[in-house]
Protein backbone atom coordinates (compact mmCIF):
# COMPACT_ATOMS: atom_id res chain seq x y z
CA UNK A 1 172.05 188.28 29.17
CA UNK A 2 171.92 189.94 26.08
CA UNK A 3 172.70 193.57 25.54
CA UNK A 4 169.33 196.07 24.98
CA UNK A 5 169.30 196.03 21.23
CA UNK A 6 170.05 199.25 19.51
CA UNK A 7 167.74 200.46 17.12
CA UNK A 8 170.10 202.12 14.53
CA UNK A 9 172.43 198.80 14.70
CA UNK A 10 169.66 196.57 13.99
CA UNK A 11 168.25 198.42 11.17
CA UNK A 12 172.12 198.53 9.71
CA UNK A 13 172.24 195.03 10.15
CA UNK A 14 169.18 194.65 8.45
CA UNK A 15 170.32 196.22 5.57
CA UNK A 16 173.34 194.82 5.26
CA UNK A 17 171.60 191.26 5.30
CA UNK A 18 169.21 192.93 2.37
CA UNK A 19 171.86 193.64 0.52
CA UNK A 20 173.88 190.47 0.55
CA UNK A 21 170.17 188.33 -0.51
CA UNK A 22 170.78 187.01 2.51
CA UNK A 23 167.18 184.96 2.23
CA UNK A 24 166.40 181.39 3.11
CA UNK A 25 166.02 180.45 -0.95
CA UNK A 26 169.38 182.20 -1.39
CA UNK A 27 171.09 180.16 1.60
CA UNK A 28 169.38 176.95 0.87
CA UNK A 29 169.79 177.30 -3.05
CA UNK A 30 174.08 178.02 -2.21
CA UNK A 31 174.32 174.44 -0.50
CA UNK A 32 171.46 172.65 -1.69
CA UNK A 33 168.91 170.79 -0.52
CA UNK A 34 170.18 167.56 0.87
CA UNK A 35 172.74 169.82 2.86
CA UNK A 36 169.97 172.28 4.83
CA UNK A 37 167.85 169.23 5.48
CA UNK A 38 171.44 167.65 7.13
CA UNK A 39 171.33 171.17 9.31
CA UNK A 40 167.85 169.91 10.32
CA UNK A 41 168.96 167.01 11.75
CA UNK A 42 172.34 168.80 13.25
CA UNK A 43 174.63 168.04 10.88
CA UNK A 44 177.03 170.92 9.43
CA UNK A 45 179.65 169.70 7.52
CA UNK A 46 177.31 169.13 4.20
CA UNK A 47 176.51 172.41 4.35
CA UNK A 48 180.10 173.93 4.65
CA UNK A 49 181.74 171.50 2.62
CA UNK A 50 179.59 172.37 -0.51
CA UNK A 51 180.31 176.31 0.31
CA UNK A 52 184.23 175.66 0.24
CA UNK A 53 186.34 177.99 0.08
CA UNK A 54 183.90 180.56 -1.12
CA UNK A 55 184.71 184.21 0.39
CA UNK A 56 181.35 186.28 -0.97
CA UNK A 57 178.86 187.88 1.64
CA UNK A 58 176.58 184.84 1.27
CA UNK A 59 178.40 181.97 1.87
CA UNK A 60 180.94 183.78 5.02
CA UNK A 61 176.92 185.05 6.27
CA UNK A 62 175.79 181.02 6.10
CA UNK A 63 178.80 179.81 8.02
CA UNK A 64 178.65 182.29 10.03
CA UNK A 65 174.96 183.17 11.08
CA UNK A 66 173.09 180.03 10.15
CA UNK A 67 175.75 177.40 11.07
CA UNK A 68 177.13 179.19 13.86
CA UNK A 69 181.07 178.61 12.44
CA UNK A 70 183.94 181.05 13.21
CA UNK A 71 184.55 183.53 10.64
CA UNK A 72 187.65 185.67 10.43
CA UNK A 73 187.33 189.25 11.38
CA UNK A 74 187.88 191.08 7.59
CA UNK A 75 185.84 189.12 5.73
CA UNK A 76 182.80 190.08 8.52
CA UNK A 77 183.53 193.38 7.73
CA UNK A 78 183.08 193.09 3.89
CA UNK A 79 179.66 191.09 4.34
CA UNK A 80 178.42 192.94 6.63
CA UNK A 81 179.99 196.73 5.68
CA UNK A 82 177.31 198.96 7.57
CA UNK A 83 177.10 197.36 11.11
CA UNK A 84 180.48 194.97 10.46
CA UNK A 85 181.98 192.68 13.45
CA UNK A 86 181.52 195.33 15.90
CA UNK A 87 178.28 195.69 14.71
CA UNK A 88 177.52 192.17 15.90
CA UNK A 89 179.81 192.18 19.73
CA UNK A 90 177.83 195.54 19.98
CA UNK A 91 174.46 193.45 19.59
CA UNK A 92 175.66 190.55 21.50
CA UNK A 93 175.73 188.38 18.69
CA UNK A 94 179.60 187.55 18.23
CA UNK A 95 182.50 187.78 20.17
CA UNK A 96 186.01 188.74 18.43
CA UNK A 97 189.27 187.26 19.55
CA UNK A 98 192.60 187.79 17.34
CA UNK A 99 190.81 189.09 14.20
CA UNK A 100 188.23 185.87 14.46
CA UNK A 101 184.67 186.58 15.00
CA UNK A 102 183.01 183.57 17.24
CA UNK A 103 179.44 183.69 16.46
CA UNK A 104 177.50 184.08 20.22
CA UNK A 105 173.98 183.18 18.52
CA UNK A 106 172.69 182.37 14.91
CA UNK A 107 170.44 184.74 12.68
CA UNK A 108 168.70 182.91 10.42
CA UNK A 109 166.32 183.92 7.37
CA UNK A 110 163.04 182.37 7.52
CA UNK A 111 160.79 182.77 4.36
CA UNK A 112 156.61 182.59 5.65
CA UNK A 113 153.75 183.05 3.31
CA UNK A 114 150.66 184.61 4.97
CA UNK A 115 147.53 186.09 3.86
CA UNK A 116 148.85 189.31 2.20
CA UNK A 117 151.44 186.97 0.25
CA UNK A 118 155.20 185.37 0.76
CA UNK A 119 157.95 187.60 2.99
CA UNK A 120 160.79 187.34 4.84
CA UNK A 121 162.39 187.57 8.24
CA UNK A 122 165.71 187.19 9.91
CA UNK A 123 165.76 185.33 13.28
CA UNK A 124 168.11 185.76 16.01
CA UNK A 125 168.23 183.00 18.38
CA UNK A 126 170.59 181.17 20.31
CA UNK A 127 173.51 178.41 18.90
CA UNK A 128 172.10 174.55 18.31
CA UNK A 129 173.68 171.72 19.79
CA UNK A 130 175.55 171.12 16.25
CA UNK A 131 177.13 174.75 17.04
CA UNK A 132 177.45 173.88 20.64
CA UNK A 133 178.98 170.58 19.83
CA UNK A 134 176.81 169.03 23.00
CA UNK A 135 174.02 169.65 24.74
CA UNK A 136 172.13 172.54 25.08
CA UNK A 137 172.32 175.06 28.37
CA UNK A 138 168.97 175.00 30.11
CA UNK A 139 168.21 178.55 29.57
CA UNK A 140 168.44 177.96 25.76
CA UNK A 141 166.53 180.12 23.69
CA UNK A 142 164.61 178.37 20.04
CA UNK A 143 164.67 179.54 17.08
CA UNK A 144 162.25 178.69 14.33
CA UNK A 145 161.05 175.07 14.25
CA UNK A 146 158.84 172.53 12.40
CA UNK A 147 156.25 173.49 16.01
CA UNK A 148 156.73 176.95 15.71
CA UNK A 149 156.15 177.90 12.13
CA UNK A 150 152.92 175.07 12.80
CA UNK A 151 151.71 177.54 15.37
CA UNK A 152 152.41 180.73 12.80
CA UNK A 153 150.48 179.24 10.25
CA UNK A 154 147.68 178.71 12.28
CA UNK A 155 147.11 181.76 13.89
CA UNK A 156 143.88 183.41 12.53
CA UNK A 157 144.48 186.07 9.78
CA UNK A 158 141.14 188.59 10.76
CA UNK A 159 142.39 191.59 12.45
CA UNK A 160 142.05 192.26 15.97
CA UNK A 161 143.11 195.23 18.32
CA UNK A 162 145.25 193.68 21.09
CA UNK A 163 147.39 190.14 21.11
CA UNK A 164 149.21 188.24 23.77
CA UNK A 165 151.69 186.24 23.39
CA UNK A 166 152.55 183.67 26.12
CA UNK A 167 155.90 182.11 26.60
CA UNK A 168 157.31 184.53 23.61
CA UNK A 169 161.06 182.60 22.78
CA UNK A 170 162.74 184.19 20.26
CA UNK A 171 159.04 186.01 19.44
CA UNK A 172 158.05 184.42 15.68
CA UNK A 173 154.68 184.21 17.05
CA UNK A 174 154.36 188.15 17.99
CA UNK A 175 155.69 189.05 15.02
CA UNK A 176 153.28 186.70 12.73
CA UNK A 177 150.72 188.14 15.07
CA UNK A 178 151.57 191.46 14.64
CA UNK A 179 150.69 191.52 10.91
CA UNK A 180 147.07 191.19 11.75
CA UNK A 181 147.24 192.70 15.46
CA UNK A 182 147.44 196.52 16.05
CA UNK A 183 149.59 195.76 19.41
CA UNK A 184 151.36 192.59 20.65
CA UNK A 185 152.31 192.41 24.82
CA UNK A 186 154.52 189.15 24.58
CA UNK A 187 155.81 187.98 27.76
CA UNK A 188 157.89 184.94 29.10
CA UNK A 189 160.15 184.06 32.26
CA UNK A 190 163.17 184.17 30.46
CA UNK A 191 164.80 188.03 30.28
CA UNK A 192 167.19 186.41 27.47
CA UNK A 193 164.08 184.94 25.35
CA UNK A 194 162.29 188.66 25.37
CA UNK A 195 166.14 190.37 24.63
CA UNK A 196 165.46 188.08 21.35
CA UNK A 197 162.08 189.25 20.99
CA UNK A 198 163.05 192.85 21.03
CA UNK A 199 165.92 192.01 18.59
CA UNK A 200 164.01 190.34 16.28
CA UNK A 201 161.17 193.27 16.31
CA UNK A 202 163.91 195.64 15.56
CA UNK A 203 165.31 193.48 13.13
CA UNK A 204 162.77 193.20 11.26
CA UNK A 205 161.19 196.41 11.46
CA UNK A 206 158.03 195.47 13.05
CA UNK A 207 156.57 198.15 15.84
CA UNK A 208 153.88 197.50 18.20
CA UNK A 209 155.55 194.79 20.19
CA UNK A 210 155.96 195.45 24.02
CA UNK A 211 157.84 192.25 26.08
CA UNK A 212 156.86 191.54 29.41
CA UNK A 213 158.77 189.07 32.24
CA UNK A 214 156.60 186.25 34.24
CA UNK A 215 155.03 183.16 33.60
CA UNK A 216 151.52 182.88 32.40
CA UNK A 217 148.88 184.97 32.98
CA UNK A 218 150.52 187.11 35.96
CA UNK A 219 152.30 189.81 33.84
CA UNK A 220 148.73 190.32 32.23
CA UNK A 221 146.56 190.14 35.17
CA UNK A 222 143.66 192.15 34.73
CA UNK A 223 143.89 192.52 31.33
CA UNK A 224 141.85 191.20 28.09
CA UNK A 225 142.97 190.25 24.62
CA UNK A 226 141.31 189.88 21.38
CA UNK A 227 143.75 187.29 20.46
CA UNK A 228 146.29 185.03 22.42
CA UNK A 229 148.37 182.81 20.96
CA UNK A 230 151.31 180.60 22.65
CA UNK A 231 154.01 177.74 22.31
CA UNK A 232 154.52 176.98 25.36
CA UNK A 233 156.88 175.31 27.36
CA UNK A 234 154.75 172.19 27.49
CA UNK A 235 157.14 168.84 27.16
CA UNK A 236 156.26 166.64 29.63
CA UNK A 237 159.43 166.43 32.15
CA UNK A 238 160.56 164.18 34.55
CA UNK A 239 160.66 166.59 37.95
CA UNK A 240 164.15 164.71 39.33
CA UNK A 241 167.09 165.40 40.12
CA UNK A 242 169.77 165.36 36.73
CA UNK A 243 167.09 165.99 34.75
CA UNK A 244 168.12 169.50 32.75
CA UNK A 245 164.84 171.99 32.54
CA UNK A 246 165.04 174.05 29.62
CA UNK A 247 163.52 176.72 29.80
CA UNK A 248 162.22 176.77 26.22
CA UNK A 249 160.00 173.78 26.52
CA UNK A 250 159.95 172.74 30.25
CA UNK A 251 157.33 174.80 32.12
CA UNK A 252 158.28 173.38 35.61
CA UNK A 253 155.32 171.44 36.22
CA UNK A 254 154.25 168.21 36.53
CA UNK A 255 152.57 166.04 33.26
CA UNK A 256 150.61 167.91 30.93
CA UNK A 257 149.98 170.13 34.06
CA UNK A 258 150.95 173.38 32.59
CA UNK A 259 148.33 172.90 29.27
CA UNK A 260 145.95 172.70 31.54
CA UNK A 261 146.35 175.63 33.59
CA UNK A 262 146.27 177.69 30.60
CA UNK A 263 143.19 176.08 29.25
CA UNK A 264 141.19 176.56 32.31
CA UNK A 265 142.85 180.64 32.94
CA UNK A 266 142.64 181.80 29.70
CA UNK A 267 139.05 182.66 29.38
CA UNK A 268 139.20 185.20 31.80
CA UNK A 269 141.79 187.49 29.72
CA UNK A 270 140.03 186.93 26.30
CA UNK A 271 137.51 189.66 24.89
CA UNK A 272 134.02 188.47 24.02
CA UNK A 273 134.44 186.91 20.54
CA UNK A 274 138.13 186.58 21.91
CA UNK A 275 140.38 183.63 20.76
CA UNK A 276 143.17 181.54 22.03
CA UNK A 277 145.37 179.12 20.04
CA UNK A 278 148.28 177.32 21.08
CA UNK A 279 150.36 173.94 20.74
CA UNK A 280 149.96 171.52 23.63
CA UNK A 281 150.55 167.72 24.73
CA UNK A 282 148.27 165.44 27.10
CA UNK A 283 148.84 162.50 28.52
CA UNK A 284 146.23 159.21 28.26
CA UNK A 285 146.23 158.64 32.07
CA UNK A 286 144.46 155.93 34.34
CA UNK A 287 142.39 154.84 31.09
CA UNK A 288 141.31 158.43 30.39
CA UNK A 289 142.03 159.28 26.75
CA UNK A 290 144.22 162.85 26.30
CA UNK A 291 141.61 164.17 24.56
CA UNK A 292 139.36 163.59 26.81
CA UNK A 293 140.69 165.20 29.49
CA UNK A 294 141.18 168.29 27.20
CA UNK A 295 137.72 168.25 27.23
CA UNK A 296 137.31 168.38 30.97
CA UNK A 297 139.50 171.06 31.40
CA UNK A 298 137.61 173.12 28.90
CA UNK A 299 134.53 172.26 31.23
CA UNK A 300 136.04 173.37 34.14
CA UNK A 301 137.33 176.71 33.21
CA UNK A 302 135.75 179.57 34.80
CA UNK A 303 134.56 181.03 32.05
CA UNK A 304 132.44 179.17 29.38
CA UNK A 305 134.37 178.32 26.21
CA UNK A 306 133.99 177.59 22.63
CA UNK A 307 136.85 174.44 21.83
CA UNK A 308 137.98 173.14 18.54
CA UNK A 309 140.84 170.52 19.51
CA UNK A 310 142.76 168.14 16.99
CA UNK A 311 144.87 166.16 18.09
CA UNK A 312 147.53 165.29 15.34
CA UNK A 313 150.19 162.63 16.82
CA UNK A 314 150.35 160.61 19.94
CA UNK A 315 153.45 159.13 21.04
CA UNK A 316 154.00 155.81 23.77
CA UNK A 317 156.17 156.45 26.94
CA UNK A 318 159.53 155.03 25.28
CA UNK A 319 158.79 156.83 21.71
CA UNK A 320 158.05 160.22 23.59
CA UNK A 321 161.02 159.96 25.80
CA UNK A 322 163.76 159.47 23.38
CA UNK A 323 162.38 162.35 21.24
CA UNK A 324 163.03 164.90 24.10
CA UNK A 325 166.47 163.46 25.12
CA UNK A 326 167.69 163.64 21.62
CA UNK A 327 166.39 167.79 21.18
CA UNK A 328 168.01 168.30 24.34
CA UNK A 329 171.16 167.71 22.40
CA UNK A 330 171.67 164.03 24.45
CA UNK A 331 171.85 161.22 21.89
CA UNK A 332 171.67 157.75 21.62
CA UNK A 333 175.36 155.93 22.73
CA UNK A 334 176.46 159.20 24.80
CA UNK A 335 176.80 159.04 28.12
CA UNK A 336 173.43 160.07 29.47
CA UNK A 337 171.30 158.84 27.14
CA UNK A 338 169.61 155.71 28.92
CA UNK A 339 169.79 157.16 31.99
CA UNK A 340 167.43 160.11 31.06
CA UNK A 341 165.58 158.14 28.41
CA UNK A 342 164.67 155.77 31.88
CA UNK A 343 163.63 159.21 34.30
CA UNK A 344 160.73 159.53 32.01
CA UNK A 345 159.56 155.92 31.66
CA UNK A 346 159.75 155.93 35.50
CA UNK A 347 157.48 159.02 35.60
CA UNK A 348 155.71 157.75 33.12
CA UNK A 349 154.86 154.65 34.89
CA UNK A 350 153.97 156.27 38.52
CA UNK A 351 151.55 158.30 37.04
CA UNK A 352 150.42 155.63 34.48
CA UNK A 353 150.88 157.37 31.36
CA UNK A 354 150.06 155.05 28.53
CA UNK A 355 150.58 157.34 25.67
CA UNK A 356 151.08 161.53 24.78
CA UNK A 357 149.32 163.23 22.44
CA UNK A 358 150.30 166.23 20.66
CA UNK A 359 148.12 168.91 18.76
CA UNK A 360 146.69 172.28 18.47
CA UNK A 361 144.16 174.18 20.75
CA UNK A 362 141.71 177.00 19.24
CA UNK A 363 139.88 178.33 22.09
CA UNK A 364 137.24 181.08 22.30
CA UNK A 365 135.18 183.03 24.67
CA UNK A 366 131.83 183.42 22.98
CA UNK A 367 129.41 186.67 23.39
CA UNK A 368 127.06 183.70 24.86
CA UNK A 369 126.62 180.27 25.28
CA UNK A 370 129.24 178.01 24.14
CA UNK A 371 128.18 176.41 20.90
CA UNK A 372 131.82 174.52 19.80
CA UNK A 373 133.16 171.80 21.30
CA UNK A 374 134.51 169.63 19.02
CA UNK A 375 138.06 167.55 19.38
CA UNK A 376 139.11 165.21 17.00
CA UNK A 377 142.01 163.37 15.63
CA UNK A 378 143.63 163.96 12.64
CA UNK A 379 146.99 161.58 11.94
CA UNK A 380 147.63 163.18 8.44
CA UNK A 381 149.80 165.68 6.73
CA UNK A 382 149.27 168.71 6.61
CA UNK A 383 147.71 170.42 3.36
CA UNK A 384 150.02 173.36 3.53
CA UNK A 385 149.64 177.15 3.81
CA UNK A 386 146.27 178.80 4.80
CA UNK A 387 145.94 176.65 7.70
CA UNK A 388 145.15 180.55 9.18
CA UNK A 389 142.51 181.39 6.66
CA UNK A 390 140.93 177.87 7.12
CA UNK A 391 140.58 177.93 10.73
CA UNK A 392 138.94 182.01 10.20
CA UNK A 393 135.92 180.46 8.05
CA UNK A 394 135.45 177.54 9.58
CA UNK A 395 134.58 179.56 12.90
CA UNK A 396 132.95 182.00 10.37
CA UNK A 397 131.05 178.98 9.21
CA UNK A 398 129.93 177.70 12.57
CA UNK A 399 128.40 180.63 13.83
CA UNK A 400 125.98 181.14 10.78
CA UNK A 401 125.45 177.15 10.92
CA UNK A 402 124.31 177.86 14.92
CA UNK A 403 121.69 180.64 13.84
CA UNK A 404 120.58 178.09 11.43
CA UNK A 405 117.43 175.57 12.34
CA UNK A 406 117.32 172.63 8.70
CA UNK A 407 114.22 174.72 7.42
CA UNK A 408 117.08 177.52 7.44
CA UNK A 409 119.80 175.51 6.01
CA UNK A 410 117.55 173.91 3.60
CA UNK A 411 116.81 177.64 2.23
CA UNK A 412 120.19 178.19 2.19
CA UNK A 413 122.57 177.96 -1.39
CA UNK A 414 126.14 176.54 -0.61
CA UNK A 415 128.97 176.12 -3.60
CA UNK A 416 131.30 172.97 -3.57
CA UNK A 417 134.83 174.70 -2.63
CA UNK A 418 137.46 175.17 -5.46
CA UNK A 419 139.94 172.73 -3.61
CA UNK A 420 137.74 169.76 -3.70
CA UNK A 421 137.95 166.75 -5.47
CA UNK A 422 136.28 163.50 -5.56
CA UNK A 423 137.16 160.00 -6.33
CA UNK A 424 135.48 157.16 -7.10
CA UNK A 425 136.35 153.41 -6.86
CA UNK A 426 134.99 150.53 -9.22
CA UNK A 427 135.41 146.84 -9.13
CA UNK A 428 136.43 145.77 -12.48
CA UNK A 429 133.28 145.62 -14.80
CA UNK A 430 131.21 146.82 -12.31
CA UNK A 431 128.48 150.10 -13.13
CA UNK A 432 128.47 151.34 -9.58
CA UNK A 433 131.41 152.71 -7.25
CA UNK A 434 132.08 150.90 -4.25
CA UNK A 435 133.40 154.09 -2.98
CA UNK A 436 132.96 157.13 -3.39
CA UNK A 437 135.80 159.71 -1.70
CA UNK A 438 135.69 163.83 -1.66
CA UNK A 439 139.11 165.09 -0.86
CA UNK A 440 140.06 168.17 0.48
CA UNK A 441 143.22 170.67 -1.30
CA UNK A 442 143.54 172.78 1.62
CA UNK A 443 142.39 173.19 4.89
CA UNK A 444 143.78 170.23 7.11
CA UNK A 445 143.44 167.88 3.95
CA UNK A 446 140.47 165.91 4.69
CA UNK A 447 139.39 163.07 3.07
CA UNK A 448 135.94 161.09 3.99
CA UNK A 449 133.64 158.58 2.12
CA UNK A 450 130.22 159.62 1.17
CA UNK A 451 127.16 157.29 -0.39
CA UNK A 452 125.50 158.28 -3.53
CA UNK A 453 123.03 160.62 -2.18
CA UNK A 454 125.76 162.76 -0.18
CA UNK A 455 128.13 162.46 -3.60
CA UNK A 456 124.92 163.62 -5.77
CA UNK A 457 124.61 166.70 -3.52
CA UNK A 458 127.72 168.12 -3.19
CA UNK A 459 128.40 167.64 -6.67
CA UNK A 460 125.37 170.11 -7.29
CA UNK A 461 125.86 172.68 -5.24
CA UNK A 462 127.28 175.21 -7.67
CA UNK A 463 125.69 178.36 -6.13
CA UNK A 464 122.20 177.95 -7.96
CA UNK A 465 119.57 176.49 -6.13
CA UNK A 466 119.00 175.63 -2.38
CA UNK A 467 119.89 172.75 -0.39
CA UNK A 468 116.46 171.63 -0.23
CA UNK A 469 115.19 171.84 -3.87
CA UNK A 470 118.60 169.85 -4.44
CA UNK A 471 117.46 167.32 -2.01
CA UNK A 472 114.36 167.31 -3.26
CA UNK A 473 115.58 166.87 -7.08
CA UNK A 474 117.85 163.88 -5.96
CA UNK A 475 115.19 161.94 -3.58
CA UNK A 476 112.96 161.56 -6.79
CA UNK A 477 116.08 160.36 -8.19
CA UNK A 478 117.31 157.74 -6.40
CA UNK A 479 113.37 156.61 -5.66
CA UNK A 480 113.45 157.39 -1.85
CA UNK A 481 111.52 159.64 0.47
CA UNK A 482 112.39 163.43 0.77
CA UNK A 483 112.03 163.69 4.32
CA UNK A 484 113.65 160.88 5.61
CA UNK A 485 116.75 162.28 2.83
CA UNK A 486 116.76 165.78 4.02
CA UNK A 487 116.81 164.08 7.90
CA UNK A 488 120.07 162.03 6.60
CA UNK A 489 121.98 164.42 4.88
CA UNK A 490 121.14 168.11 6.75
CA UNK A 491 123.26 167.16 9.72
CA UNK A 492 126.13 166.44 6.94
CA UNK A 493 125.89 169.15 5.15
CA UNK A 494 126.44 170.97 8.09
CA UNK A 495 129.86 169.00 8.77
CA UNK A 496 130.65 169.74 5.20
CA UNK A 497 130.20 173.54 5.92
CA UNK A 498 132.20 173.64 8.87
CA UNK A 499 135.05 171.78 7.44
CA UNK A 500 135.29 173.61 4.15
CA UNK A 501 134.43 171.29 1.36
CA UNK A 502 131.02 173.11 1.15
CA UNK A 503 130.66 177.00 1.09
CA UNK A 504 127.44 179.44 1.57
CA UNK A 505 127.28 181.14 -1.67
């Protein structure tokens, strides 16, 4: 267990880290690229090799607090001259043993870019399997990953009052939360995960952040949030024997079992207007696609829910097994390996899994009837930044698209967004596309095919006239009737709205 962290050490430590440009340009600019995407994938020699013999505060603070390597005791001292290696025992973050400091956990900067603009934390968590040399202990606590700064990204950026944050970790998502949240209860059933929580709050100088122990909902019970946002513990795991549970991404139940439980309890500690986001996985079982079965647990929650559910990789049995071994620090040709990889195919099997999907979950209790429920796949890329701001005006969009009959939408004057572009495809010498594509900057990156008439609106929405005079205008156009256009292209308009390529003006 870690010590309570102490205020006036963290913000020395802080400091001192400020000081040295202790940033993750700075680190990743001293070894270069191809070395901090090695750390990725566990490797740390790249890293140190390129660093040397180098004795400034940056490169002792990368071996040291990013790649978890022994450091001795004097040149600690000079990196880090305010809090210095007692600084870090006192913080149970390093041991010392004849004038060498043994790093205990890693503190890594983590650059994020959010609505007000780019920043920077630092991120205590505990020491990878490359630091570990083996696999990980089972009450392991993250740090920041590819899922994690996924989640961050996508949490809304409109302000709210109160946050939760369930199954907190090393507590990225409370802080990102706490930028557009007045107060943040984050909770999880690991006392080491919220010791990190509290660290990293202090660490970074962010108030407002209480931590709370128990799984789920029961720490909160009773209570109501404007916003709730988790990563849960939600890798499917083989319930045998000699199968570790970590704690960071095993929630100790069976299948996709825990995502479901929080989709059907979370209503009932959401605000009206209230929303929930989170990452999750579900299975394809007995025929039943994962997505569908998202859907039924929406259904069956107690309280009626908004849902907007992509779904953004699926996995097979064998493909989904040997990803979890490996994180688990377990990896192909060590001892273990096939015997773990075949504990999930076997669970896989009796419960006749045929694939896993992975994706996000935006969830919201509405001030009345449910109007959202849409769940979709989306195998690409990600656009980038903003995902937040995207996600904030497409529910934005929805809800004036629901007060909205056609005779409404018709009246209404939309602008094509400043992130779309469109395409068009010819066969050599021929006058007319055979396709015509409108592509999306931002946002989740869409790209869809749209016939003339579709192509001929959105390319004149510019904020002028309304959608109907501009269906009007391009029905006399292309020599067809007006009503039977406006019945065709209303309903995709609307998509266009929701999705962002189209905009009310």
């Amino acid at each position: 267990m870690l010590p309570e962290p102490d205020p006036t050490l963290c913000r020395d430590l802080a400091a001192d880290l400020r000081d040295a440009g202790f940033t993750a340009e700075a680190v990743r600019d001293a070894w270069g690229a191809a070395a901090d995407d090695a750390i990725a994938r566990g490797l740390r020699s790249p890293a140190s090799r390129v660093l040397g013999d180098r004795r400034d505060a940056l490169a002792v603070l990368g071996r040291l607090l990013v790649l978890g390597m022994p450091q001795d005791e004097a040149s600690v001292d000079s990196s880090l001259p305010r809090t210095r290696a007692g600084g870090l025992v006192r913080l149970g973050l390093a041991s010392i043993a004849e004038e060498i400091v043994q790093p205990l956990a890693v503190v890594r900067p983590q650059s994020y870019a959010d609505a007000a603009g780019t920043g920077q934390w630092w991120i205590a968590s505990d020491l990878d399997e490359a630091a570990l040399s083996g696999p990980l202990p089972e009450d392991h606590v993250l740090g920041v990953g590819g899922a994690s700064l996924t989640l961050a990204g996508l949490q809304l950026t409109t302000p709210a009052a109160r946050g939760l944050d369930i199954g907190a970790g090393c507590g990225i998502q409370a802080l990102r939360a706490r930028a557009q949240v007045d107060e943040v209860v984050a909770t999880d059933i690991s006392p080491r995960a919220l010791a990190f929580t509290r660290l990293n709050a202090l660490l970074n100088g962010v108030d407002g952040v209480q931590t709370r122990l128990g799984s789920l909902f029961e720490p909160v019970a009773g209570e109501r949030f404007d916003r709730i946002v988790s990563n849960p513990p939600f890798v499917i795991t083989p319930r045998v024997a000699d199968v570790p549970a970590y704690e960071y991404r095993d929630g100790g139940m069976v299948g996709d079992d825990l995502v479901a439980a929080f989709v059907r309890g979370v209503g009932a500690h959401l605000t009206a207007g209230g929303v929930a986001q989170l990452l999750g996985n579900w299975e394809t079982r007995d025929g039943v696609p994962g997505l569908e079965r998202v859907r039924e647990w929406v259904k069956s929650s107690r309280v009626a829910l908004d849902a907007w559910v992509v779904e953004r990789e699926s996995l097979d049995p064998l493909s989904y097994a040997e990803l979890w071994v490996r994180d688990g620090g377990t990896l192909p040709g060590t001892p273990g390996f096939a015997r773990l990889v075949d504990a999930w195919l076997d669970d896989f099997s009796e419960r006749r899994v045929a694939e896993v999907g992975f994706g996000y979950l935006l969830l919201r209790r509405p001030a009345g009837e449910p109007t959202l429920a849409r769940y979709e796949t989306l195998h690409t890329a990600l656009a980038g930044d903003g995902l937040g701001d995207h996600l904030a005006a497409a529910l934005a969009a929805h809800d004036r698209l629901a007060a909205l009959d056609d005779a409404g939408l018709a009246a209404s004057v939309l602008t094509v967004a400043p992130d779309v572009t469109e395409a068009r495809h010819h066969l050599p010498g021929a006058e007319d596309p055979t396709v015509i594509e409108l592509r999306q900057g931002g946002g989740f990156g869409r790209a869809l095919g749209v016939d003339p008439g579709l192509a001929a609106l959105v390319g004149a929405c510019d904020g002028d006239l309304p959608v109907g005079v501009l269906i009007d205008a391009i029905a006399e156009l292309l020599e067809v009737d007006a009503g039977a256009l406006r019945g065709d292209l209303l309903p995709r308009v609307r998509e266009l709205t929701f999705t962002g390529f189209l905009r009310f003006a």
